[in-house]
C-alpha atoms as a PDB file:
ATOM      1  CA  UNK A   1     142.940 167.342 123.173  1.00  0.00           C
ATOM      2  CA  UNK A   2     139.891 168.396 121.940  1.00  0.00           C
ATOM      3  CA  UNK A   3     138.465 171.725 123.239  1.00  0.00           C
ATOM      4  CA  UNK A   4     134.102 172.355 123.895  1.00  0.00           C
ATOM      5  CA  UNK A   5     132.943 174.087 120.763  1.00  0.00           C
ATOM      6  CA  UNK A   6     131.285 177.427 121.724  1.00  0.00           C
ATOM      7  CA  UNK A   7     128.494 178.707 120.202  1.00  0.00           C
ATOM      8  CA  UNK A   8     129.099 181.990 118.180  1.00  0.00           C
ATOM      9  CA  UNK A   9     126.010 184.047 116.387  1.00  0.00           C
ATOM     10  CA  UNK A  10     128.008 185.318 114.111  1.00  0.00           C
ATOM     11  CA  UNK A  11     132.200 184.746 113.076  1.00  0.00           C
ATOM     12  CA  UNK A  12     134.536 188.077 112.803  1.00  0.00           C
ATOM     13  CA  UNK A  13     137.562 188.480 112.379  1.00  0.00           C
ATOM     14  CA  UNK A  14     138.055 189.282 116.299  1.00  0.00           C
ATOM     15  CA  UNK A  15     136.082 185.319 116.647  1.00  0.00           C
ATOM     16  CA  UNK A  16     138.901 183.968 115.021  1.00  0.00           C
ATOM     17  CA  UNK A  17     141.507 185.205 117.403  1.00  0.00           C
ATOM     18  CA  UNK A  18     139.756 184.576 120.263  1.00  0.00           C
ATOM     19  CA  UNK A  19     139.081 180.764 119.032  1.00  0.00           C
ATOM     20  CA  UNK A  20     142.870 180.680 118.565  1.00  0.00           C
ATOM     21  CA  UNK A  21     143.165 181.735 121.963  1.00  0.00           C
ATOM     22  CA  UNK A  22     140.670 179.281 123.745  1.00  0.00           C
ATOM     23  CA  UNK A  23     142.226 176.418 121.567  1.00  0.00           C
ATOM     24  CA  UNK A  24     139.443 175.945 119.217  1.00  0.00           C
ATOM     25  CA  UNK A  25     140.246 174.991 115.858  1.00  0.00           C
ATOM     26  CA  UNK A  26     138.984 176.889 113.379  1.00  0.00           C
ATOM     27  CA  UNK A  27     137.215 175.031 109.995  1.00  0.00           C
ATOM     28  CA  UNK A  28     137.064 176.794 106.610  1.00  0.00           C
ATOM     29  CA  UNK A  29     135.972 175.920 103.528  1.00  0.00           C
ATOM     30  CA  UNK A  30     135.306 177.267  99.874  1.00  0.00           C
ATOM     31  CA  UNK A  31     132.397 178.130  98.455  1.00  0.00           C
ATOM     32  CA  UNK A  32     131.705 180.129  94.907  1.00  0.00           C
ATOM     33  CA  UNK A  33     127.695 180.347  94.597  1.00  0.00           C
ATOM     34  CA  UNK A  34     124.808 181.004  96.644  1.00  0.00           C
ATOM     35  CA  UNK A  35     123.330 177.173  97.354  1.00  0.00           C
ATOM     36  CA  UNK A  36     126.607 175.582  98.062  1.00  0.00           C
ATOM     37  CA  UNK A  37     127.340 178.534 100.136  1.00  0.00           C
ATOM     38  CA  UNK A  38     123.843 178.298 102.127  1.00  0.00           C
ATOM     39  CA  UNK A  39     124.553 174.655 102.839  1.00  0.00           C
ATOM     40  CA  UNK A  40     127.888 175.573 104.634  1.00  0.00           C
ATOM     41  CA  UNK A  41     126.604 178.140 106.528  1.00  0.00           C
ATOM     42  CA  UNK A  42     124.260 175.982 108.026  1.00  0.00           C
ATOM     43  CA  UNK A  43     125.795 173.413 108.293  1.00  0.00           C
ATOM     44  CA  UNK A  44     128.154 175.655 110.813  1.00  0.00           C
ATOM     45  CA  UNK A  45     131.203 176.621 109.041  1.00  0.00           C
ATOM     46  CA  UNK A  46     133.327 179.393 110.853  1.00  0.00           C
ATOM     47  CA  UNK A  47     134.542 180.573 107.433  1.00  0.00           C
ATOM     48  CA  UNK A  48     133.992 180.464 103.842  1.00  0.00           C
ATOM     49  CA  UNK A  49     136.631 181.402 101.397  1.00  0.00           C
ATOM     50  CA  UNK A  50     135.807 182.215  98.213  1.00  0.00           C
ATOM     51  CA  UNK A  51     139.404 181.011  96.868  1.00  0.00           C
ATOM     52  CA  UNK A  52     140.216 181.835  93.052  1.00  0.00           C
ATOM     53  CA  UNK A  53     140.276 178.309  93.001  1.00  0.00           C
ATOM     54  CA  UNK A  54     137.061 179.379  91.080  1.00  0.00           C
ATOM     55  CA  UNK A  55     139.156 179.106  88.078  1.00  0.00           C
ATOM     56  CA  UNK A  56     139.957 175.749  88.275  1.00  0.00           C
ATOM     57  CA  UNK A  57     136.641 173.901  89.415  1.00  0.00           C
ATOM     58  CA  UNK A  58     134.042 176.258  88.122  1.00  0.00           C
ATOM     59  CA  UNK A  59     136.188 177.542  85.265  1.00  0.00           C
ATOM     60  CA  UNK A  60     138.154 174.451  84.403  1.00  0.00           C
ATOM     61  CA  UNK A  61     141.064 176.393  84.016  1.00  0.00           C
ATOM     62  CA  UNK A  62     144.504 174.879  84.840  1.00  0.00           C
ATOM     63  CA  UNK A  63     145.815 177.378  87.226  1.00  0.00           C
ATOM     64  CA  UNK A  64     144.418 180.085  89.418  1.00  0.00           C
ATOM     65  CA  UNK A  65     146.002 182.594  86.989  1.00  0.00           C
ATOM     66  CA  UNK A  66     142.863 183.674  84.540  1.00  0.00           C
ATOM     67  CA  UNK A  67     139.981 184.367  87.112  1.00  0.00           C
ATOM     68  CA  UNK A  68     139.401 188.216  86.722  1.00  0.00           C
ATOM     69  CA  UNK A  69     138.405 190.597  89.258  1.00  0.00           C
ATOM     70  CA  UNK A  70     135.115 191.185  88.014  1.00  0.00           C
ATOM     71  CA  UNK A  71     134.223 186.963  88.333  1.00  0.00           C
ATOM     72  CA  UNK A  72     135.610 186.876  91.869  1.00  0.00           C
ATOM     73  CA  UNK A  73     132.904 189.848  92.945  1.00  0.00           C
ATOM     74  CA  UNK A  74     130.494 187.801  90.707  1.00  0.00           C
ATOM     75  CA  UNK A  75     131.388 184.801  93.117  1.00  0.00           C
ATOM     76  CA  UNK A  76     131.523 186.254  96.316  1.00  0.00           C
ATOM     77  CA  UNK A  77     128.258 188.628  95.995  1.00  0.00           C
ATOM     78  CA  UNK A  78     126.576 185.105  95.306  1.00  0.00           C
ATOM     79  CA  UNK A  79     127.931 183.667  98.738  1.00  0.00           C
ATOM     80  CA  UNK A  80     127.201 186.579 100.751  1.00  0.00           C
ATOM     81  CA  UNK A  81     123.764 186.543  99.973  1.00  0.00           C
ATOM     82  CA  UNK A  82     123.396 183.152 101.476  1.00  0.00           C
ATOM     83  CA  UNK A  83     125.200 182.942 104.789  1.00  0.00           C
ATOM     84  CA  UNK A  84     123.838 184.643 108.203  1.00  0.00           C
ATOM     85  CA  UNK A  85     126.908 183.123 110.654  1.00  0.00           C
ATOM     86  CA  UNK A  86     130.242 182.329 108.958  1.00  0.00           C
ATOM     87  CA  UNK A  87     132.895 185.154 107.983  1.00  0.00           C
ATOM     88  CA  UNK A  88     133.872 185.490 104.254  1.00  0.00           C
ATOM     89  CA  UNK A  89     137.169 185.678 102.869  1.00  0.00           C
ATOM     90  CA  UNK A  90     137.520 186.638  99.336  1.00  0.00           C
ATOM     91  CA  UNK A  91     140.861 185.807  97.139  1.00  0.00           C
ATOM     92  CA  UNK A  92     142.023 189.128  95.504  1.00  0.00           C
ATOM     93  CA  UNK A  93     142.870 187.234  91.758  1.00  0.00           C
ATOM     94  CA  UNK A  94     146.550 187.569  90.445  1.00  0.00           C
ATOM     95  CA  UNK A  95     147.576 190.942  88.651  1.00  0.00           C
ATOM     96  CA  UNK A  96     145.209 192.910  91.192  1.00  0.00           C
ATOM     97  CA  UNK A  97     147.274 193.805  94.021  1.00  0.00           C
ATOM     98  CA  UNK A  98     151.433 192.460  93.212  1.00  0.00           C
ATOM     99  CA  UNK A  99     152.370 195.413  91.173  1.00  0.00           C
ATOM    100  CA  UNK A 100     150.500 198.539  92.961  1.00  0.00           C
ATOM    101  CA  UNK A 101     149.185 199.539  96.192  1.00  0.00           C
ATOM    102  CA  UNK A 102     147.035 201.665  94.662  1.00  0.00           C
ATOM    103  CA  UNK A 103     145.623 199.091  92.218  1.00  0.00           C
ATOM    104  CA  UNK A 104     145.596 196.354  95.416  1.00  0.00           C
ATOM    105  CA  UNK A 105     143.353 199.579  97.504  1.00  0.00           C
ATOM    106  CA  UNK A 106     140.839 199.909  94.419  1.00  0.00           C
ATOM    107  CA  UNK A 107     140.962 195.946  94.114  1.00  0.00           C
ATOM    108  CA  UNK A 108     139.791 195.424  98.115  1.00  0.00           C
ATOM    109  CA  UNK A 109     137.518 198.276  97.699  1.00  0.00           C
ATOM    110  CA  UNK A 110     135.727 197.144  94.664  1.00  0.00           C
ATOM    111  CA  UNK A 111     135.391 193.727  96.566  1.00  0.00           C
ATOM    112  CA  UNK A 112     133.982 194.622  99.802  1.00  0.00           C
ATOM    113  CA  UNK A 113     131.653 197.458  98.470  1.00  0.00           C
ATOM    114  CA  UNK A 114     130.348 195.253  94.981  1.00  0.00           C
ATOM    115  CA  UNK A 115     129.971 192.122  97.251  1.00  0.00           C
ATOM    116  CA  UNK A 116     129.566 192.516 100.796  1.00  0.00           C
ATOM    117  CA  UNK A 117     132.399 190.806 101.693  1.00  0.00           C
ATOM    118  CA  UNK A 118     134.077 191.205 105.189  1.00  0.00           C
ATOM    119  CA  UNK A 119     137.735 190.155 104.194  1.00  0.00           C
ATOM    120  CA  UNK A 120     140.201 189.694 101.342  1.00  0.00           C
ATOM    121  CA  UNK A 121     142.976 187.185 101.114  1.00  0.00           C
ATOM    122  CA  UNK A 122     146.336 187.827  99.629  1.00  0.00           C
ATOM    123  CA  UNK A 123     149.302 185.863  98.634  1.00  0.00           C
ATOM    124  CA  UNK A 124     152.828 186.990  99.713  1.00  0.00           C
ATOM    125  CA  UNK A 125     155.299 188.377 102.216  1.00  0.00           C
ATOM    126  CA  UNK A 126     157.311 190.968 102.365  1.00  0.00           C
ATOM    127  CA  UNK A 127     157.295 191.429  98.557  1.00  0.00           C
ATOM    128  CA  UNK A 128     153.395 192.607  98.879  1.00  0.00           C
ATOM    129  CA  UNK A 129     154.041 194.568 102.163  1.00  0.00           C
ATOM    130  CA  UNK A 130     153.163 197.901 100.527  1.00  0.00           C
ATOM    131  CA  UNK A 131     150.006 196.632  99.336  1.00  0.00           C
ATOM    132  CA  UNK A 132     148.846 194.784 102.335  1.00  0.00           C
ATOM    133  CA  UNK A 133     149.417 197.981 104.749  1.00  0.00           C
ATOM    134  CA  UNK A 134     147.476 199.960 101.957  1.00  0.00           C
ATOM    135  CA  UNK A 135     144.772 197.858 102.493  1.00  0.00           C
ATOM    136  CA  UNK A 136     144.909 197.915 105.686  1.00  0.00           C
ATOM    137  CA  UNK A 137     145.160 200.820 106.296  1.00  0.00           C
ATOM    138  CA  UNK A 138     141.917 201.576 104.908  1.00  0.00           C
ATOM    139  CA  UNK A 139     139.833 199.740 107.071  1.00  0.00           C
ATOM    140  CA  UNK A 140     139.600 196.264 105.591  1.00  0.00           C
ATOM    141  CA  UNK A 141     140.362 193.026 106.865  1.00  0.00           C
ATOM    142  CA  UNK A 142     143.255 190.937 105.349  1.00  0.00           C
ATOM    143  CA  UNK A 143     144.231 187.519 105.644  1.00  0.00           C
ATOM    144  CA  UNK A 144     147.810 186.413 104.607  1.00  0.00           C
ATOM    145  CA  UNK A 145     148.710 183.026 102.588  1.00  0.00           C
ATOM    146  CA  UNK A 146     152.059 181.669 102.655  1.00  0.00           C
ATOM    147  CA  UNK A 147     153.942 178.531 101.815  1.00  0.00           C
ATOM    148  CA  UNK A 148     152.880 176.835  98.008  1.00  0.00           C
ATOM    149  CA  UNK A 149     151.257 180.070  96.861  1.00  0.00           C
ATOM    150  CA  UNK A 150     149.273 179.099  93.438  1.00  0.00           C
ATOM    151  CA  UNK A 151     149.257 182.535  91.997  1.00  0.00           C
ATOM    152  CA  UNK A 152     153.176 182.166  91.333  1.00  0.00           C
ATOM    153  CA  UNK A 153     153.029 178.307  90.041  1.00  0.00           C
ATOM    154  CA  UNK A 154     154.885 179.899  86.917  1.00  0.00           C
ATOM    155  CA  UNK A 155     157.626 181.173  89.276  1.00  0.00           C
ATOM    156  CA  UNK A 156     157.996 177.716  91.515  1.00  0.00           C
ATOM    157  CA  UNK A 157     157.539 175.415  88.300  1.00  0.00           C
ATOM    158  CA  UNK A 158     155.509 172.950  90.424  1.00  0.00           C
ATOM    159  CA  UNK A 159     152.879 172.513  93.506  1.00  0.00           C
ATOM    160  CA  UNK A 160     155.145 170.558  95.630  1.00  0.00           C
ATOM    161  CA  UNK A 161     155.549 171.008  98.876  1.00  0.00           C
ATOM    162  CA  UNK A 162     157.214 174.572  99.887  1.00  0.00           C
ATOM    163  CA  UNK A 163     160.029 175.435 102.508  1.00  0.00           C
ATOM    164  CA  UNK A 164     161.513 172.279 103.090  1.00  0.00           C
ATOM    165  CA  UNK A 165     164.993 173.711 103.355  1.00  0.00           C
ATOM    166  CA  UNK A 166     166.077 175.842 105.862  1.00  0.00           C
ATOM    167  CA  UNK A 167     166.559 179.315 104.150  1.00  0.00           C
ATOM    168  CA  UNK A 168     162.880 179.023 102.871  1.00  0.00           C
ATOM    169  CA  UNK A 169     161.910 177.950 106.194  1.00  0.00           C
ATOM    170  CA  UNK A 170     163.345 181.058 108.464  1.00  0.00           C
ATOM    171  CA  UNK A 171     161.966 183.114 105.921  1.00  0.00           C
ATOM    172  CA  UNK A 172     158.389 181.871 106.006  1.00  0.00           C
ATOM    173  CA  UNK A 173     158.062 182.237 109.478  1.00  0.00           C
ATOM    174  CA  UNK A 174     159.362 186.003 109.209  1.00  0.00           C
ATOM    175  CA  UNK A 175     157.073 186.423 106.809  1.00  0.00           C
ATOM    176  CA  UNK A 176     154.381 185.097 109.001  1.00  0.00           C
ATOM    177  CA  UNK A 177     155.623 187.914 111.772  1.00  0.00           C
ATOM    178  CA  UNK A 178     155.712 190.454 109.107  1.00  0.00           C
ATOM    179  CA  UNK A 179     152.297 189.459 108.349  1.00  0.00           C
ATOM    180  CA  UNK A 180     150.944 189.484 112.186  1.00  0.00           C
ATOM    181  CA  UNK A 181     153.069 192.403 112.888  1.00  0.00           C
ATOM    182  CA  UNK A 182     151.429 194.971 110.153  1.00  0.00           C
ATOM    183  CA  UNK A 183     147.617 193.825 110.768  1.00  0.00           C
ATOM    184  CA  UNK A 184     146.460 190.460 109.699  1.00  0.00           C
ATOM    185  CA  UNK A 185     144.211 188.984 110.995  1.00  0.00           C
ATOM    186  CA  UNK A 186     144.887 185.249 109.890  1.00  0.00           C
ATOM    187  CA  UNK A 187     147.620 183.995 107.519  1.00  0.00           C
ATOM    188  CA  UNK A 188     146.827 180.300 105.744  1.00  0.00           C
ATOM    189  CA  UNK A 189     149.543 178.135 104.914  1.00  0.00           C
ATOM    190  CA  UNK A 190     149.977 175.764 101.601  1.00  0.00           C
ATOM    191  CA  UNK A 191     151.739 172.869 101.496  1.00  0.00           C
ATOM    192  CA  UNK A 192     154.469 173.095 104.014  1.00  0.00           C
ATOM    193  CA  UNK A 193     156.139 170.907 106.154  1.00  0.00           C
ATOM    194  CA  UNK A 194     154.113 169.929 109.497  1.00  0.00           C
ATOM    195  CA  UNK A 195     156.830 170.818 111.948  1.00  0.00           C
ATOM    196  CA  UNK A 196     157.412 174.276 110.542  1.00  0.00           C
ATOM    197  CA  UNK A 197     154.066 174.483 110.271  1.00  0.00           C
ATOM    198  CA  UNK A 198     153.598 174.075 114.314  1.00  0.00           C
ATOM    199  CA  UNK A 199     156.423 176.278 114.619  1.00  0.00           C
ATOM    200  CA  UNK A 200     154.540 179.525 112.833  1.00  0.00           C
ATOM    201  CA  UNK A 201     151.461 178.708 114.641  1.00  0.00           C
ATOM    202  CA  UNK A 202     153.371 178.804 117.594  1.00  0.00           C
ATOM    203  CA  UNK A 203     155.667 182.085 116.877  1.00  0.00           C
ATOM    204  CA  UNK A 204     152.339 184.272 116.267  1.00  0.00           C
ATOM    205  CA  UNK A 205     149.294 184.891 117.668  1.00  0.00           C
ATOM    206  CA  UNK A 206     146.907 185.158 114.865  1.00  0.00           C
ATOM    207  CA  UNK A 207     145.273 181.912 113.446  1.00  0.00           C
ATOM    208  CA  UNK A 208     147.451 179.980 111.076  1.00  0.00           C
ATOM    209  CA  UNK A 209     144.627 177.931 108.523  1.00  0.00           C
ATOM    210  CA  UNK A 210     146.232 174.744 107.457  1.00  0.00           C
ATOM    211  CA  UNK A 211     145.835 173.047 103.710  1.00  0.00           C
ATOM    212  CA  UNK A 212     148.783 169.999 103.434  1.00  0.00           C
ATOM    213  CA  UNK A 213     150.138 171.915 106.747  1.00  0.00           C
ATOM    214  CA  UNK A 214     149.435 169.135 109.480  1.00  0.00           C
ATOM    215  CA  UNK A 215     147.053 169.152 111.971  1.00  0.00           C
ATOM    216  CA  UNK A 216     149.123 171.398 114.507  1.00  0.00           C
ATOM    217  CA  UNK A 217     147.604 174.749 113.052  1.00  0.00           C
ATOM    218  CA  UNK A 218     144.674 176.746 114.495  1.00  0.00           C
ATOM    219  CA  UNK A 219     142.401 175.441 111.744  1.00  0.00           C
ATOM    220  CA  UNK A 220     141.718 173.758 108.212  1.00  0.00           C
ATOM    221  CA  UNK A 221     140.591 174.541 105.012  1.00  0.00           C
ATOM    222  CA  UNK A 222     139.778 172.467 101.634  1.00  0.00           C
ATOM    223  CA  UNK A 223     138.464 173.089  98.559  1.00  0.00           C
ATOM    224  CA  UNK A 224     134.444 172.061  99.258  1.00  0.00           C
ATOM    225  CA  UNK A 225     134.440 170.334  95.828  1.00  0.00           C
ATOM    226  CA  UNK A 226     137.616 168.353  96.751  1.00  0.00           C
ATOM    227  CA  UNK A 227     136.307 166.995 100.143  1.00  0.00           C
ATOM    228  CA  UNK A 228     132.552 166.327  98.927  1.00  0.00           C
ATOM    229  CA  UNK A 229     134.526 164.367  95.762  1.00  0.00           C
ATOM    230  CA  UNK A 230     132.654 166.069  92.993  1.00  0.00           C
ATOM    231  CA  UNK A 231     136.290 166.308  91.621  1.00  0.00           C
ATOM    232  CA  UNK A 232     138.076 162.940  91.012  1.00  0.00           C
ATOM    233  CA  UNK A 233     141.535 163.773  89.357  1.00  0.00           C
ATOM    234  CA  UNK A 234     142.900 165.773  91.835  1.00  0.00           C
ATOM    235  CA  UNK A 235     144.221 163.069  94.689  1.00  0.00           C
ATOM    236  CA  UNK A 236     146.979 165.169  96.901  1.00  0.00           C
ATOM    237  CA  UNK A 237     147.749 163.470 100.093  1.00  0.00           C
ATOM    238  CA  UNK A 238     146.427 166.105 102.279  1.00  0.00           C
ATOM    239  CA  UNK A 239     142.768 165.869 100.750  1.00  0.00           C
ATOM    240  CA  UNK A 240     140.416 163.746 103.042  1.00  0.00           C
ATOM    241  CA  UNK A 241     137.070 163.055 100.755  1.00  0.00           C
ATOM    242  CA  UNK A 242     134.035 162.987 102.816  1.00  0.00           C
ATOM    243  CA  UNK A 243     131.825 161.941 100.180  1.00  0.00           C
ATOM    244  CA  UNK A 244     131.820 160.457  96.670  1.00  0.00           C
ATOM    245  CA  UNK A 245     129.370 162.800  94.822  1.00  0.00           C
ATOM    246  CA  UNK A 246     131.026 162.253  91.646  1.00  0.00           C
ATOM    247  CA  UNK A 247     129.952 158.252  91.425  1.00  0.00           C
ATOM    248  CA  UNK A 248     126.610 159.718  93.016  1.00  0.00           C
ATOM    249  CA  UNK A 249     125.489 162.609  90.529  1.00  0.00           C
ATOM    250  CA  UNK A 250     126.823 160.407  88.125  1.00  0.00           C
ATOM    251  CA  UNK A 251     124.696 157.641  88.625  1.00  0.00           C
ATOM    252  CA  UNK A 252     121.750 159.822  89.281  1.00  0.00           C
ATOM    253  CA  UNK A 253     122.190 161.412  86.185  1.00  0.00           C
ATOM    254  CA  UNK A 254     122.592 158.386  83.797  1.00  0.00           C
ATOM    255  CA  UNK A 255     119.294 157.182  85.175  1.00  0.00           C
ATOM    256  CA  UNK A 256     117.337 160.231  84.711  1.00  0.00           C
ATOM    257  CA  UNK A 257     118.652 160.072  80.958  1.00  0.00           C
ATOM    258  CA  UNK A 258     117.065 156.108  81.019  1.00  0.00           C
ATOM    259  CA  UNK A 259     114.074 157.381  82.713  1.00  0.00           C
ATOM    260  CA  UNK A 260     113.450 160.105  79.955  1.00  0.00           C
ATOM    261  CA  UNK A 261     114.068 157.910  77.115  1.00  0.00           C
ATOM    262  CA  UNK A 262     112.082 154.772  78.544  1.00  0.00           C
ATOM    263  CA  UNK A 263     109.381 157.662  78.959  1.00  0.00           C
ATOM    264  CA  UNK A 264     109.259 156.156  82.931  1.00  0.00           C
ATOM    265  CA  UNK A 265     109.601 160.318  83.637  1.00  0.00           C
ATOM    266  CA  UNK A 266     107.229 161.890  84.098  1.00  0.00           C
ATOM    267  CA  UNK A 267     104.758 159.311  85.517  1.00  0.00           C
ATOM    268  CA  UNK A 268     101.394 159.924  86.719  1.00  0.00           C
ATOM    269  CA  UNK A 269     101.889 161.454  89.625  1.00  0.00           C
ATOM    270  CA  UNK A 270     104.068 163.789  88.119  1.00  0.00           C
ATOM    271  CA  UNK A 271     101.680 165.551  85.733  1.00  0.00           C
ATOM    272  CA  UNK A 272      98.922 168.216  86.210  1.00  0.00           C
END
């Protein structure tokens, strides 16, 4: 059942609980740079992450492993200067928070005070507790991801899906209390089976995002240059393409190349 969508001036972190509570869902996307980001905004998007997925589709690296600290700042000062509604999430990148609370404190602090941001995001349970509460305990907003967790492909061996069997599966959804229990304030969840994925959303009462989780989560999220199809080798079955922009800017391209060489660009009306 679908539920009125309110209209909201601005998304925090409080929004998002209180559109989990009034049953509306809750759409997120990513965004890495200021025009893609200002189209988002307006186009009314409750939340913009700015994933370390950076490293794979504006870095063309092959995992989310490489982006550095310094690029995600770079990324998400860039989106925050162009959005006036949604909320922004920013990934903290692998190697800045696992190993140290400390070093995961100074990580979130560099973020939110070099960017602007209003959240970070963090991968892990109860294995990054110590870290999350640090961060938490300083004042800034963190949002849990659980389920096929990117930043430890090395450790899984593979992006299929996560906690199919039943160990896995009770200890997911303890995570996820862990995770509501200590502070925060929205966990996502990667890859994971739909029913267990109802069952978390159901056994907490902060927003659970969805990405290959079903549709029985408090929201969605996909990688913007997934959905818009600027990427065309990546074909998972939970990725719905709403547009075909590689065939597009493709096409578009190749004729401005005929144009210039057929000297058809500039034309008249295009010169001073």
């Amino acid at each position: 059942m679908s539920v009125a969508k309110k209209e909201y001036k601005r998304i925090t972190v409080k929004t998002l609980v209180d559109m989990k509570a009034n049953g509306e869902k809750i759409s997120m996307l990513t965004a890495y740079d200021y025009t893609m980001a200002k189209i988002v905004d307006g186009a009314g998007i409750d939340v913009i992450l700015v994933g370390d997925s950076a490293s794979n589709v504006m870095a063309g690296h092959e995992t989310t492993l490489p982006i550095t600290l310094d690029q995600m700042i770079y990324h998400a000062s860039s989106v925050i200067r162009a959005i006036d509604r949604c909320l922004v999430v920013v990934d903290l990148p692998f190697g800045s928070y696992q190993s140290d609370p400390k070093e995961a404190l100074r990580s979130a602090i560099r973020i939110m005070k070099e960017s602007g941001a209003h959240s970070v995001k963090m991968e892990g349970g109860r294995e990054i507790k110590e870290s999350i509460k640090r961060i938490l305990n300083a004042g800034i907003p963190v949002m849990g991801h659980l389920g096929l967790t990117p930043q430890s492909i090395y450790k899984f061996g593979t992006y299929t899906v996560r906690a199919k069997e039943e160990k896995e599966a009770a200890d997911l959804i303890e995570d996820a209390k862990m995770l509501e229990r200590i502070g925060c304030f929205g966990i996502v969840l990667e890859k994971i089976p739909a029913k267990l994925a109802k069952q978390v959303a159901e056994s907490v009462s902060i927003p659970i995002i969805g990405i290959g989780a079903g549709p029985d989560v408090d929201g969605q999220v996909l990688v913007l240059h997934d959905m818009l199809g600027m990427t065309h080798e990546f074909n998972p079955r939970f990725l719905r393409r709403y547009m075909n922009l590689y065939e597009e800017m493709t096409t578009a391209i190749s004729q401005y190349v005929e144009d210039v060489k057929s000297v058809d660009f500039p034309n008249e009306s295009e010169k001073y």
